[in-house]
Protein backbone atom coordinates (compact mmCIF):
# COMPACT_ATOMS: atom_id res chain seq x y z
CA UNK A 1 -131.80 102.92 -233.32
CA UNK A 2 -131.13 100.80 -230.05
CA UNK A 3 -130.54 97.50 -231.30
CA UNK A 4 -130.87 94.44 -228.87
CA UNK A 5 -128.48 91.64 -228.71
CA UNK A 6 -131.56 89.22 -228.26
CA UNK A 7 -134.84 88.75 -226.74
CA UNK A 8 -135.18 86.40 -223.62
CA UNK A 9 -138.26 84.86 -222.67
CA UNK A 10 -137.94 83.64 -219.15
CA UNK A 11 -141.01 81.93 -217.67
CA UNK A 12 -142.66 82.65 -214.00
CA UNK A 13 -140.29 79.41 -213.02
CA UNK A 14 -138.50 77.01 -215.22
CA UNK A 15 -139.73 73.78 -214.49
CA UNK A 16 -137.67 71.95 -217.35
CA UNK A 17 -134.14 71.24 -218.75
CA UNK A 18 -135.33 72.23 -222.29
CA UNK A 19 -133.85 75.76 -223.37
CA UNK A 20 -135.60 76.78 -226.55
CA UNK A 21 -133.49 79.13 -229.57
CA UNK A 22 -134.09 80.68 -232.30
CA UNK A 23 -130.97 82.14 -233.84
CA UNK A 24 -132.18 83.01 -237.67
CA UNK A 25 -135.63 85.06 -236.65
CA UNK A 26 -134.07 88.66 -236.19
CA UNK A 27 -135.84 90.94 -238.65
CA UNK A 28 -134.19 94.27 -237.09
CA UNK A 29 -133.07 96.28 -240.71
CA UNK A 30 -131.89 99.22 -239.61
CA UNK A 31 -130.98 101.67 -241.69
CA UNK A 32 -127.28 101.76 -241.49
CA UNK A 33 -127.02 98.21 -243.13
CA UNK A 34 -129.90 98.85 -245.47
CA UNK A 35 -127.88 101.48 -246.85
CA UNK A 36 -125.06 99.03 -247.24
CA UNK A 37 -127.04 96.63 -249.23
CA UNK A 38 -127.57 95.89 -252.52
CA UNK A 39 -130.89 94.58 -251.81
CA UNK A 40 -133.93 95.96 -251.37
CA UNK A 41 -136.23 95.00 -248.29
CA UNK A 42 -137.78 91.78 -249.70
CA UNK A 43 -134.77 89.98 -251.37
CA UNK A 44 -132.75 91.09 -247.98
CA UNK A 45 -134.78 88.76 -245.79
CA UNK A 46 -134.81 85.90 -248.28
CA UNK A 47 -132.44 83.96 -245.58
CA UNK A 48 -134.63 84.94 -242.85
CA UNK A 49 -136.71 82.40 -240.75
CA UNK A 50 -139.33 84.70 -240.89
CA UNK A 51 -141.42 84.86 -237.19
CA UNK A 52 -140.55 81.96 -235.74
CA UNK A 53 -139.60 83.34 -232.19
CA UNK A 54 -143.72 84.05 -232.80
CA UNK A 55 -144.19 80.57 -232.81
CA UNK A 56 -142.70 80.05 -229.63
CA UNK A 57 -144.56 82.72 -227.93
CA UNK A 58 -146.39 80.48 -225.97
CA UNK A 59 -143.48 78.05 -224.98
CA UNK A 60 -142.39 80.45 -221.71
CA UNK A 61 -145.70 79.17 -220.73
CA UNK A 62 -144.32 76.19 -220.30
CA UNK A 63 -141.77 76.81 -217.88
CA UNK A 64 -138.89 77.43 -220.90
CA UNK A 65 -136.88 79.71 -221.44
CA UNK A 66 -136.80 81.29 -225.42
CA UNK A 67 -133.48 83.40 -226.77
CA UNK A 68 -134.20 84.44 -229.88
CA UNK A 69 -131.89 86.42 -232.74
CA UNK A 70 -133.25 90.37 -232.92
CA UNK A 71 -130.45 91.34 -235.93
CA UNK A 72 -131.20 89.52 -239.02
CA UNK A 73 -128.82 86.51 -240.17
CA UNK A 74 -128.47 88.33 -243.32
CA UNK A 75 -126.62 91.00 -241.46
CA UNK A 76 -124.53 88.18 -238.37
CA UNK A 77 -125.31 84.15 -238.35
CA UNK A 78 -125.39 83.25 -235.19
CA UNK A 79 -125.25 80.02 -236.51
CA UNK A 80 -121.95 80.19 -237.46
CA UNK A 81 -118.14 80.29 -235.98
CA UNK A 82 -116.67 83.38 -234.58
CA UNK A 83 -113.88 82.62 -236.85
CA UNK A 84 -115.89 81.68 -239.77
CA UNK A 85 -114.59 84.86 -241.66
CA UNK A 86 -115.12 85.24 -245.82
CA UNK A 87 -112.23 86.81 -247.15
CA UNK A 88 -114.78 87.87 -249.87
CA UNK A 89 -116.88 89.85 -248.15
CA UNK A 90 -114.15 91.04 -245.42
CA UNK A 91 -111.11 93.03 -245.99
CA UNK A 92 -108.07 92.31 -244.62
CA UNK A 93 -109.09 88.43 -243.89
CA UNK A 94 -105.90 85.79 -244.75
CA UNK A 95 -107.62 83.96 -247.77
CA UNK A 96 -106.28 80.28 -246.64
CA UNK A 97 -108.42 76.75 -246.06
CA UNK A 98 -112.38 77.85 -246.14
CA UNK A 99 -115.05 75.39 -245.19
CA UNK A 100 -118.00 74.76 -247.62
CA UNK A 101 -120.32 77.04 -245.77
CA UNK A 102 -117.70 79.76 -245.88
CA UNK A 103 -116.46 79.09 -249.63
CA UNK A 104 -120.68 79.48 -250.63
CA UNK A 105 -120.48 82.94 -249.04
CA UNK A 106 -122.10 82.16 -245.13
CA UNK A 107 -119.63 82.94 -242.83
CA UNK A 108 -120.67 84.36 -239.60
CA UNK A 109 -120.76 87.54 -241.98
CA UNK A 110 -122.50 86.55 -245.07
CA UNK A 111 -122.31 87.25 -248.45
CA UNK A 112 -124.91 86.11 -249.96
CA UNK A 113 -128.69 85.68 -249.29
CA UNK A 114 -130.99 82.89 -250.48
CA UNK A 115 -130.51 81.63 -254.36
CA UNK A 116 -127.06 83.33 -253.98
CA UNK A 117 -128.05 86.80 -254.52
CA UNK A 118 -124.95 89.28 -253.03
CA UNK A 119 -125.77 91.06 -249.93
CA UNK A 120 -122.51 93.85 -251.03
CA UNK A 121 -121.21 95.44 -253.98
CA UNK A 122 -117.71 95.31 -252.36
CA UNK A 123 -116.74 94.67 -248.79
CA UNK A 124 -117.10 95.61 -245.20
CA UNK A 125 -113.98 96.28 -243.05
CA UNK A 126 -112.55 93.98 -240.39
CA UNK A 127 -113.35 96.22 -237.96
CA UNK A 128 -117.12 96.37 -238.74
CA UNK A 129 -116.97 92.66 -239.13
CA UNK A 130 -115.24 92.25 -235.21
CA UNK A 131 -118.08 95.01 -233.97
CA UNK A 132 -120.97 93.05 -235.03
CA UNK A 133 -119.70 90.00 -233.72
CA UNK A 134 -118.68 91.48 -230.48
CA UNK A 135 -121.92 93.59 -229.75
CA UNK A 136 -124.29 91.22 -231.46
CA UNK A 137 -122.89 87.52 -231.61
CA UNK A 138 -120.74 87.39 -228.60
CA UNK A 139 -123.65 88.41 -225.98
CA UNK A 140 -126.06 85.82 -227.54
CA UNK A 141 -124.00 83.05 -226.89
CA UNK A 142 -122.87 84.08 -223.90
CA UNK A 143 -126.30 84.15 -223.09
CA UNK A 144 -127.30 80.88 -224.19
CA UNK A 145 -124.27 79.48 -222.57
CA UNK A 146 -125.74 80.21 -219.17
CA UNK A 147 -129.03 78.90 -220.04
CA UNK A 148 -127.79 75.39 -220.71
CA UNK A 149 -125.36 75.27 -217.33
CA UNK A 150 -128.20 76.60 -215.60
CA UNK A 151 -130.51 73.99 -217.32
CA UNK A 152 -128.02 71.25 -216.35
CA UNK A 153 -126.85 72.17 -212.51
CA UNK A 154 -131.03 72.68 -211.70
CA UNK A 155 -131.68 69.13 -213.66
CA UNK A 156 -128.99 66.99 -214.51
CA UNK A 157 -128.68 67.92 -217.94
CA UNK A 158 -129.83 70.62 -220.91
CA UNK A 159 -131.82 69.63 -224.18
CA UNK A 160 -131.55 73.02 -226.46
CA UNK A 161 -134.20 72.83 -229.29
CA UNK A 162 -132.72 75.17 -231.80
CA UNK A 163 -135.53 76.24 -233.97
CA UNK A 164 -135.46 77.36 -238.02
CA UNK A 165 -137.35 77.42 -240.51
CA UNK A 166 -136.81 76.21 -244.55
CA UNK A 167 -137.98 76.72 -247.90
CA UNK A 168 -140.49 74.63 -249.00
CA UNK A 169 -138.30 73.88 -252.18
CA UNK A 170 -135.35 72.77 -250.12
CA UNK A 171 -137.15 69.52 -248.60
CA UNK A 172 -139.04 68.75 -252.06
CA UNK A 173 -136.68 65.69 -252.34
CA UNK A 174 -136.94 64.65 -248.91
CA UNK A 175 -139.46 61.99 -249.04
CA UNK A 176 -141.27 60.65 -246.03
CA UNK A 177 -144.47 58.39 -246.30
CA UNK A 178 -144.88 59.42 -249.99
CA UNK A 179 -144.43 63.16 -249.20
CA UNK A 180 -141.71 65.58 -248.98
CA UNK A 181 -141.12 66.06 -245.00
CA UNK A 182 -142.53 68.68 -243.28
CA UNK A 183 -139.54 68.83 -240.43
CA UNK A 184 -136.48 68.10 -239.94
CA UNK A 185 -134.73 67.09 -236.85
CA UNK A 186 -130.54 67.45 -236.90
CA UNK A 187 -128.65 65.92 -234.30
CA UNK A 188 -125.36 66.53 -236.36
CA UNK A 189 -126.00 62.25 -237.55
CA UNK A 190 -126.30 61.26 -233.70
CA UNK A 191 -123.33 63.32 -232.27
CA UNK A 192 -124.93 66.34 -230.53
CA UNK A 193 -128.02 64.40 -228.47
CA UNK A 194 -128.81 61.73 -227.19
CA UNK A 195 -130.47 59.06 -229.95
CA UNK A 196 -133.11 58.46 -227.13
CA UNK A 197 -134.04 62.43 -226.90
CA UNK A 198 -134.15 62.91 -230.65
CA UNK A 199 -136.33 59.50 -231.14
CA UNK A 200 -139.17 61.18 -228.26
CA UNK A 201 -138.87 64.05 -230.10
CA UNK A 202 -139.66 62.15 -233.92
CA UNK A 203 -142.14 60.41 -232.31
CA UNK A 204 -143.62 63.11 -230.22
CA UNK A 205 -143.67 65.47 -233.87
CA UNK A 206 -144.98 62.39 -235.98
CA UNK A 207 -148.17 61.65 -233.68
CA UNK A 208 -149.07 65.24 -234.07
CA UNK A 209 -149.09 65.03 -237.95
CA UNK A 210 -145.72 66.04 -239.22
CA UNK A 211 -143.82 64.20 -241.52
CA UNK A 212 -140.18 63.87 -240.13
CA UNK A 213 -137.20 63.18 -241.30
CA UNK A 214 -133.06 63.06 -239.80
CA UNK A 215 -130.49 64.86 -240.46
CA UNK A 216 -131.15 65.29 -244.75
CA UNK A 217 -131.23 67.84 -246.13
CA UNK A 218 -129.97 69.89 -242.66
CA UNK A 219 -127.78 67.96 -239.94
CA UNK A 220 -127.04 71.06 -237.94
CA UNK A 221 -124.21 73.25 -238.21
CA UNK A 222 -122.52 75.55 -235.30
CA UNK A 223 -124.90 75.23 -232.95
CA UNK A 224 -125.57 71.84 -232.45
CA UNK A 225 -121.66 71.36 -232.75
CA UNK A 226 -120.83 74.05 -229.88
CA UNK A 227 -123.65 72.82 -227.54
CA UNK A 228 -124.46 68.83 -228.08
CA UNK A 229 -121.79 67.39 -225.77
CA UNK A 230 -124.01 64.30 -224.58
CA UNK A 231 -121.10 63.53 -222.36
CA UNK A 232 -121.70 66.63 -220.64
CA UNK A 233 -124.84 66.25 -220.18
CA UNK A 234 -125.68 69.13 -223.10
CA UNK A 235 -127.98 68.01 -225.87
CA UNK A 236 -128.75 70.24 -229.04
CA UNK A 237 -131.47 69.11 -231.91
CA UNK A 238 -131.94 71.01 -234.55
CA UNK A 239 -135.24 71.71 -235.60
CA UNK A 240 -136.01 73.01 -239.53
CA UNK A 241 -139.56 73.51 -240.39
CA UNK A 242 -141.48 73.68 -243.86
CA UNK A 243 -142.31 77.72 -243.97
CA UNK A 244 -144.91 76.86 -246.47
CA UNK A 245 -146.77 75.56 -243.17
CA UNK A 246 -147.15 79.01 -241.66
CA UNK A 247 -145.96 81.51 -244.06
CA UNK A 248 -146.43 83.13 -247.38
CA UNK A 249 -143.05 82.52 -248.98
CA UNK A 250 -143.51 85.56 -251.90
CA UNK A 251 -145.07 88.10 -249.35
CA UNK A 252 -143.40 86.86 -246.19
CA UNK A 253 -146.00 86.84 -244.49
CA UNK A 254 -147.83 84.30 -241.76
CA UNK A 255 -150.21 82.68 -243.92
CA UNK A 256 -154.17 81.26 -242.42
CA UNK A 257 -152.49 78.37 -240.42
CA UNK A 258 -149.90 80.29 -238.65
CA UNK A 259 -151.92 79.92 -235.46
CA UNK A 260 -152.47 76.52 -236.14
CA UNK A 261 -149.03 75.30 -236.22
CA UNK A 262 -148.23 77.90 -233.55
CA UNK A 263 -150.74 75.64 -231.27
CA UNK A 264 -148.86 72.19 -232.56
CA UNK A 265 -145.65 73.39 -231.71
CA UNK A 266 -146.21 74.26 -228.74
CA UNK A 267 -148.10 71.41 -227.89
CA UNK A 268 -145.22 69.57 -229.47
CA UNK A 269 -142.97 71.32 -226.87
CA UNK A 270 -144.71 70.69 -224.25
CA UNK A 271 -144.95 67.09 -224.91
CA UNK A 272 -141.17 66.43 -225.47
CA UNK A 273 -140.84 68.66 -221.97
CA UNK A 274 -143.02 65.77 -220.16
CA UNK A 275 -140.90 63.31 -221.12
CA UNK A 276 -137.77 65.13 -220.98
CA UNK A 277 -138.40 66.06 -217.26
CA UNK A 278 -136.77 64.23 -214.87
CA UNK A 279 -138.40 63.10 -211.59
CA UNK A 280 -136.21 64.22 -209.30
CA UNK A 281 -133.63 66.82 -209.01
CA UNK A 282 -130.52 65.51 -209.96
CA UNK A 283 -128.38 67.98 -209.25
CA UNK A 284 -129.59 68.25 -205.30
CA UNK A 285 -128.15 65.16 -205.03
């Protein structure tokens, strides 16, 4: 099987300095790695964030550009370090300081799956651990590197929207207006984006209906870090949304208001992109 780095969405003309991602939507199982699993073909895409590069089918529309994951994060996390190795899962990996995500098993190469269910019944070799990140993890970035200098030399700056998706029980104590929130935005606690941006975009997601909250439970992790330089003129916001919204958690499967909240986001896209635009070229001058 031919298996894509990524799929890239480019519009007619891009006519903003948003770049749109979604790094965890990859649903590509082929049958190498399902025959390296433990797991069977439901529990493997527990971690997935099941179709939403289909909810931002219609943001090309817009004039912006969408990269999205095709390999599964159960399989690479693009959301994760290069170096972010698990000496658990990896042979011939120094065991040495870990960080937390590392130490709970999701490293670039994870371990483990939602509720900590093990991907492997031993572990994979360095050098299948260096392949997938060179022929899978590598290109992506690479990718969405020239996006955002492209983004920034046409318009002064780049605003990536990184888009996931979370389990409804994992925002069940995050209370907004009486409610558990619906989304939530991560600019890494006001590091990776301007607090202006990431207030447009709260406001722009509240008067559509969402319940919003910052930063709890999900602040952002590789992404945002490697690409929010507000400085450089690079923003990154992290965007997590409820999957009880638009899918069927036990089946995965889009539930009856997948096309509804396809239509908000994208509205909510296009809205942030208004405001986001500048007037003029920046960069021509």
């Amino acid at each position: 099987m031919s298996r894509p780095p990524f799929k890239l969405m480019l519009p007619a003309a891009i006519e903003s300095p948003v770049v749109v991602a979604s790094p965890h939507s990859g649903r590509i199982y082929d049958a190498d790695f399902m025959a390296s699993t433990v797991l069977d073909s439901a529990r493997i895409r527990s971690s997935e964030d099941a179709y939403v590069d289909v909810l931002l089918d219609r943001v090309p529309n817009l004039g912006v550009p969408v990269l999205s994951a095709q390999m599964p994060r159960a399989f690479l996390d693009l959301n994760r370090a290069p170096e972010e190795l698990d000496p658990a899962v990896i042979d011939d990996v120094p065991r040495g300081a870990m960080n937390p995500r590392v130490s709970s098993g999701l490293g670039v190469i994870p371990r483990v799956v939602a509720q900590g269910r093990a991907i492997y019944s031993g572990k994979i070799s360095h050098a299948e651990a260096q392949h997938r990140i060179d022929t899978f993890w590598r290109p992506y970035h690479r990718q969405l590197d020239v996006l955002m200098s492209n983004a920034r030399d046409q318009f002064g700056q780049a605003i990536l929207l990184d888009f996931h998706s979370m389990p409804h029980e994992a925002i069940e104590g995050t209370v907004v207006s009486g409610a558990p929130a619906q989304i939530v935005l991560g600019d890494r606690f006001g590091s990776s984006a301007n607090p202006v941006l990431v207030d447009i975009l709260e406001e722009t997601l509240t008067d559509l209906g969402f319940r919003v909250a910052r930063n709890a439970p999900f602040a952002g992790a590789y992404v945002t870090q490697a690409y929010g330089h507000p400085e450089r003129g690079w923003h990154a916001i992290q965007i997590e949304i409820d999957r009880s919204l638009y899918l069927d958690e036990g089946s995965i499967r889009p539930n009856t208001q997948f096309d509804v909240l396809q239509n908000t986001i994208t509205e909510a896209v296009s809205r942030f992109c208004d405001c986001a635009r500048p007037t003029r070229n920046l960069a021509a001058e």
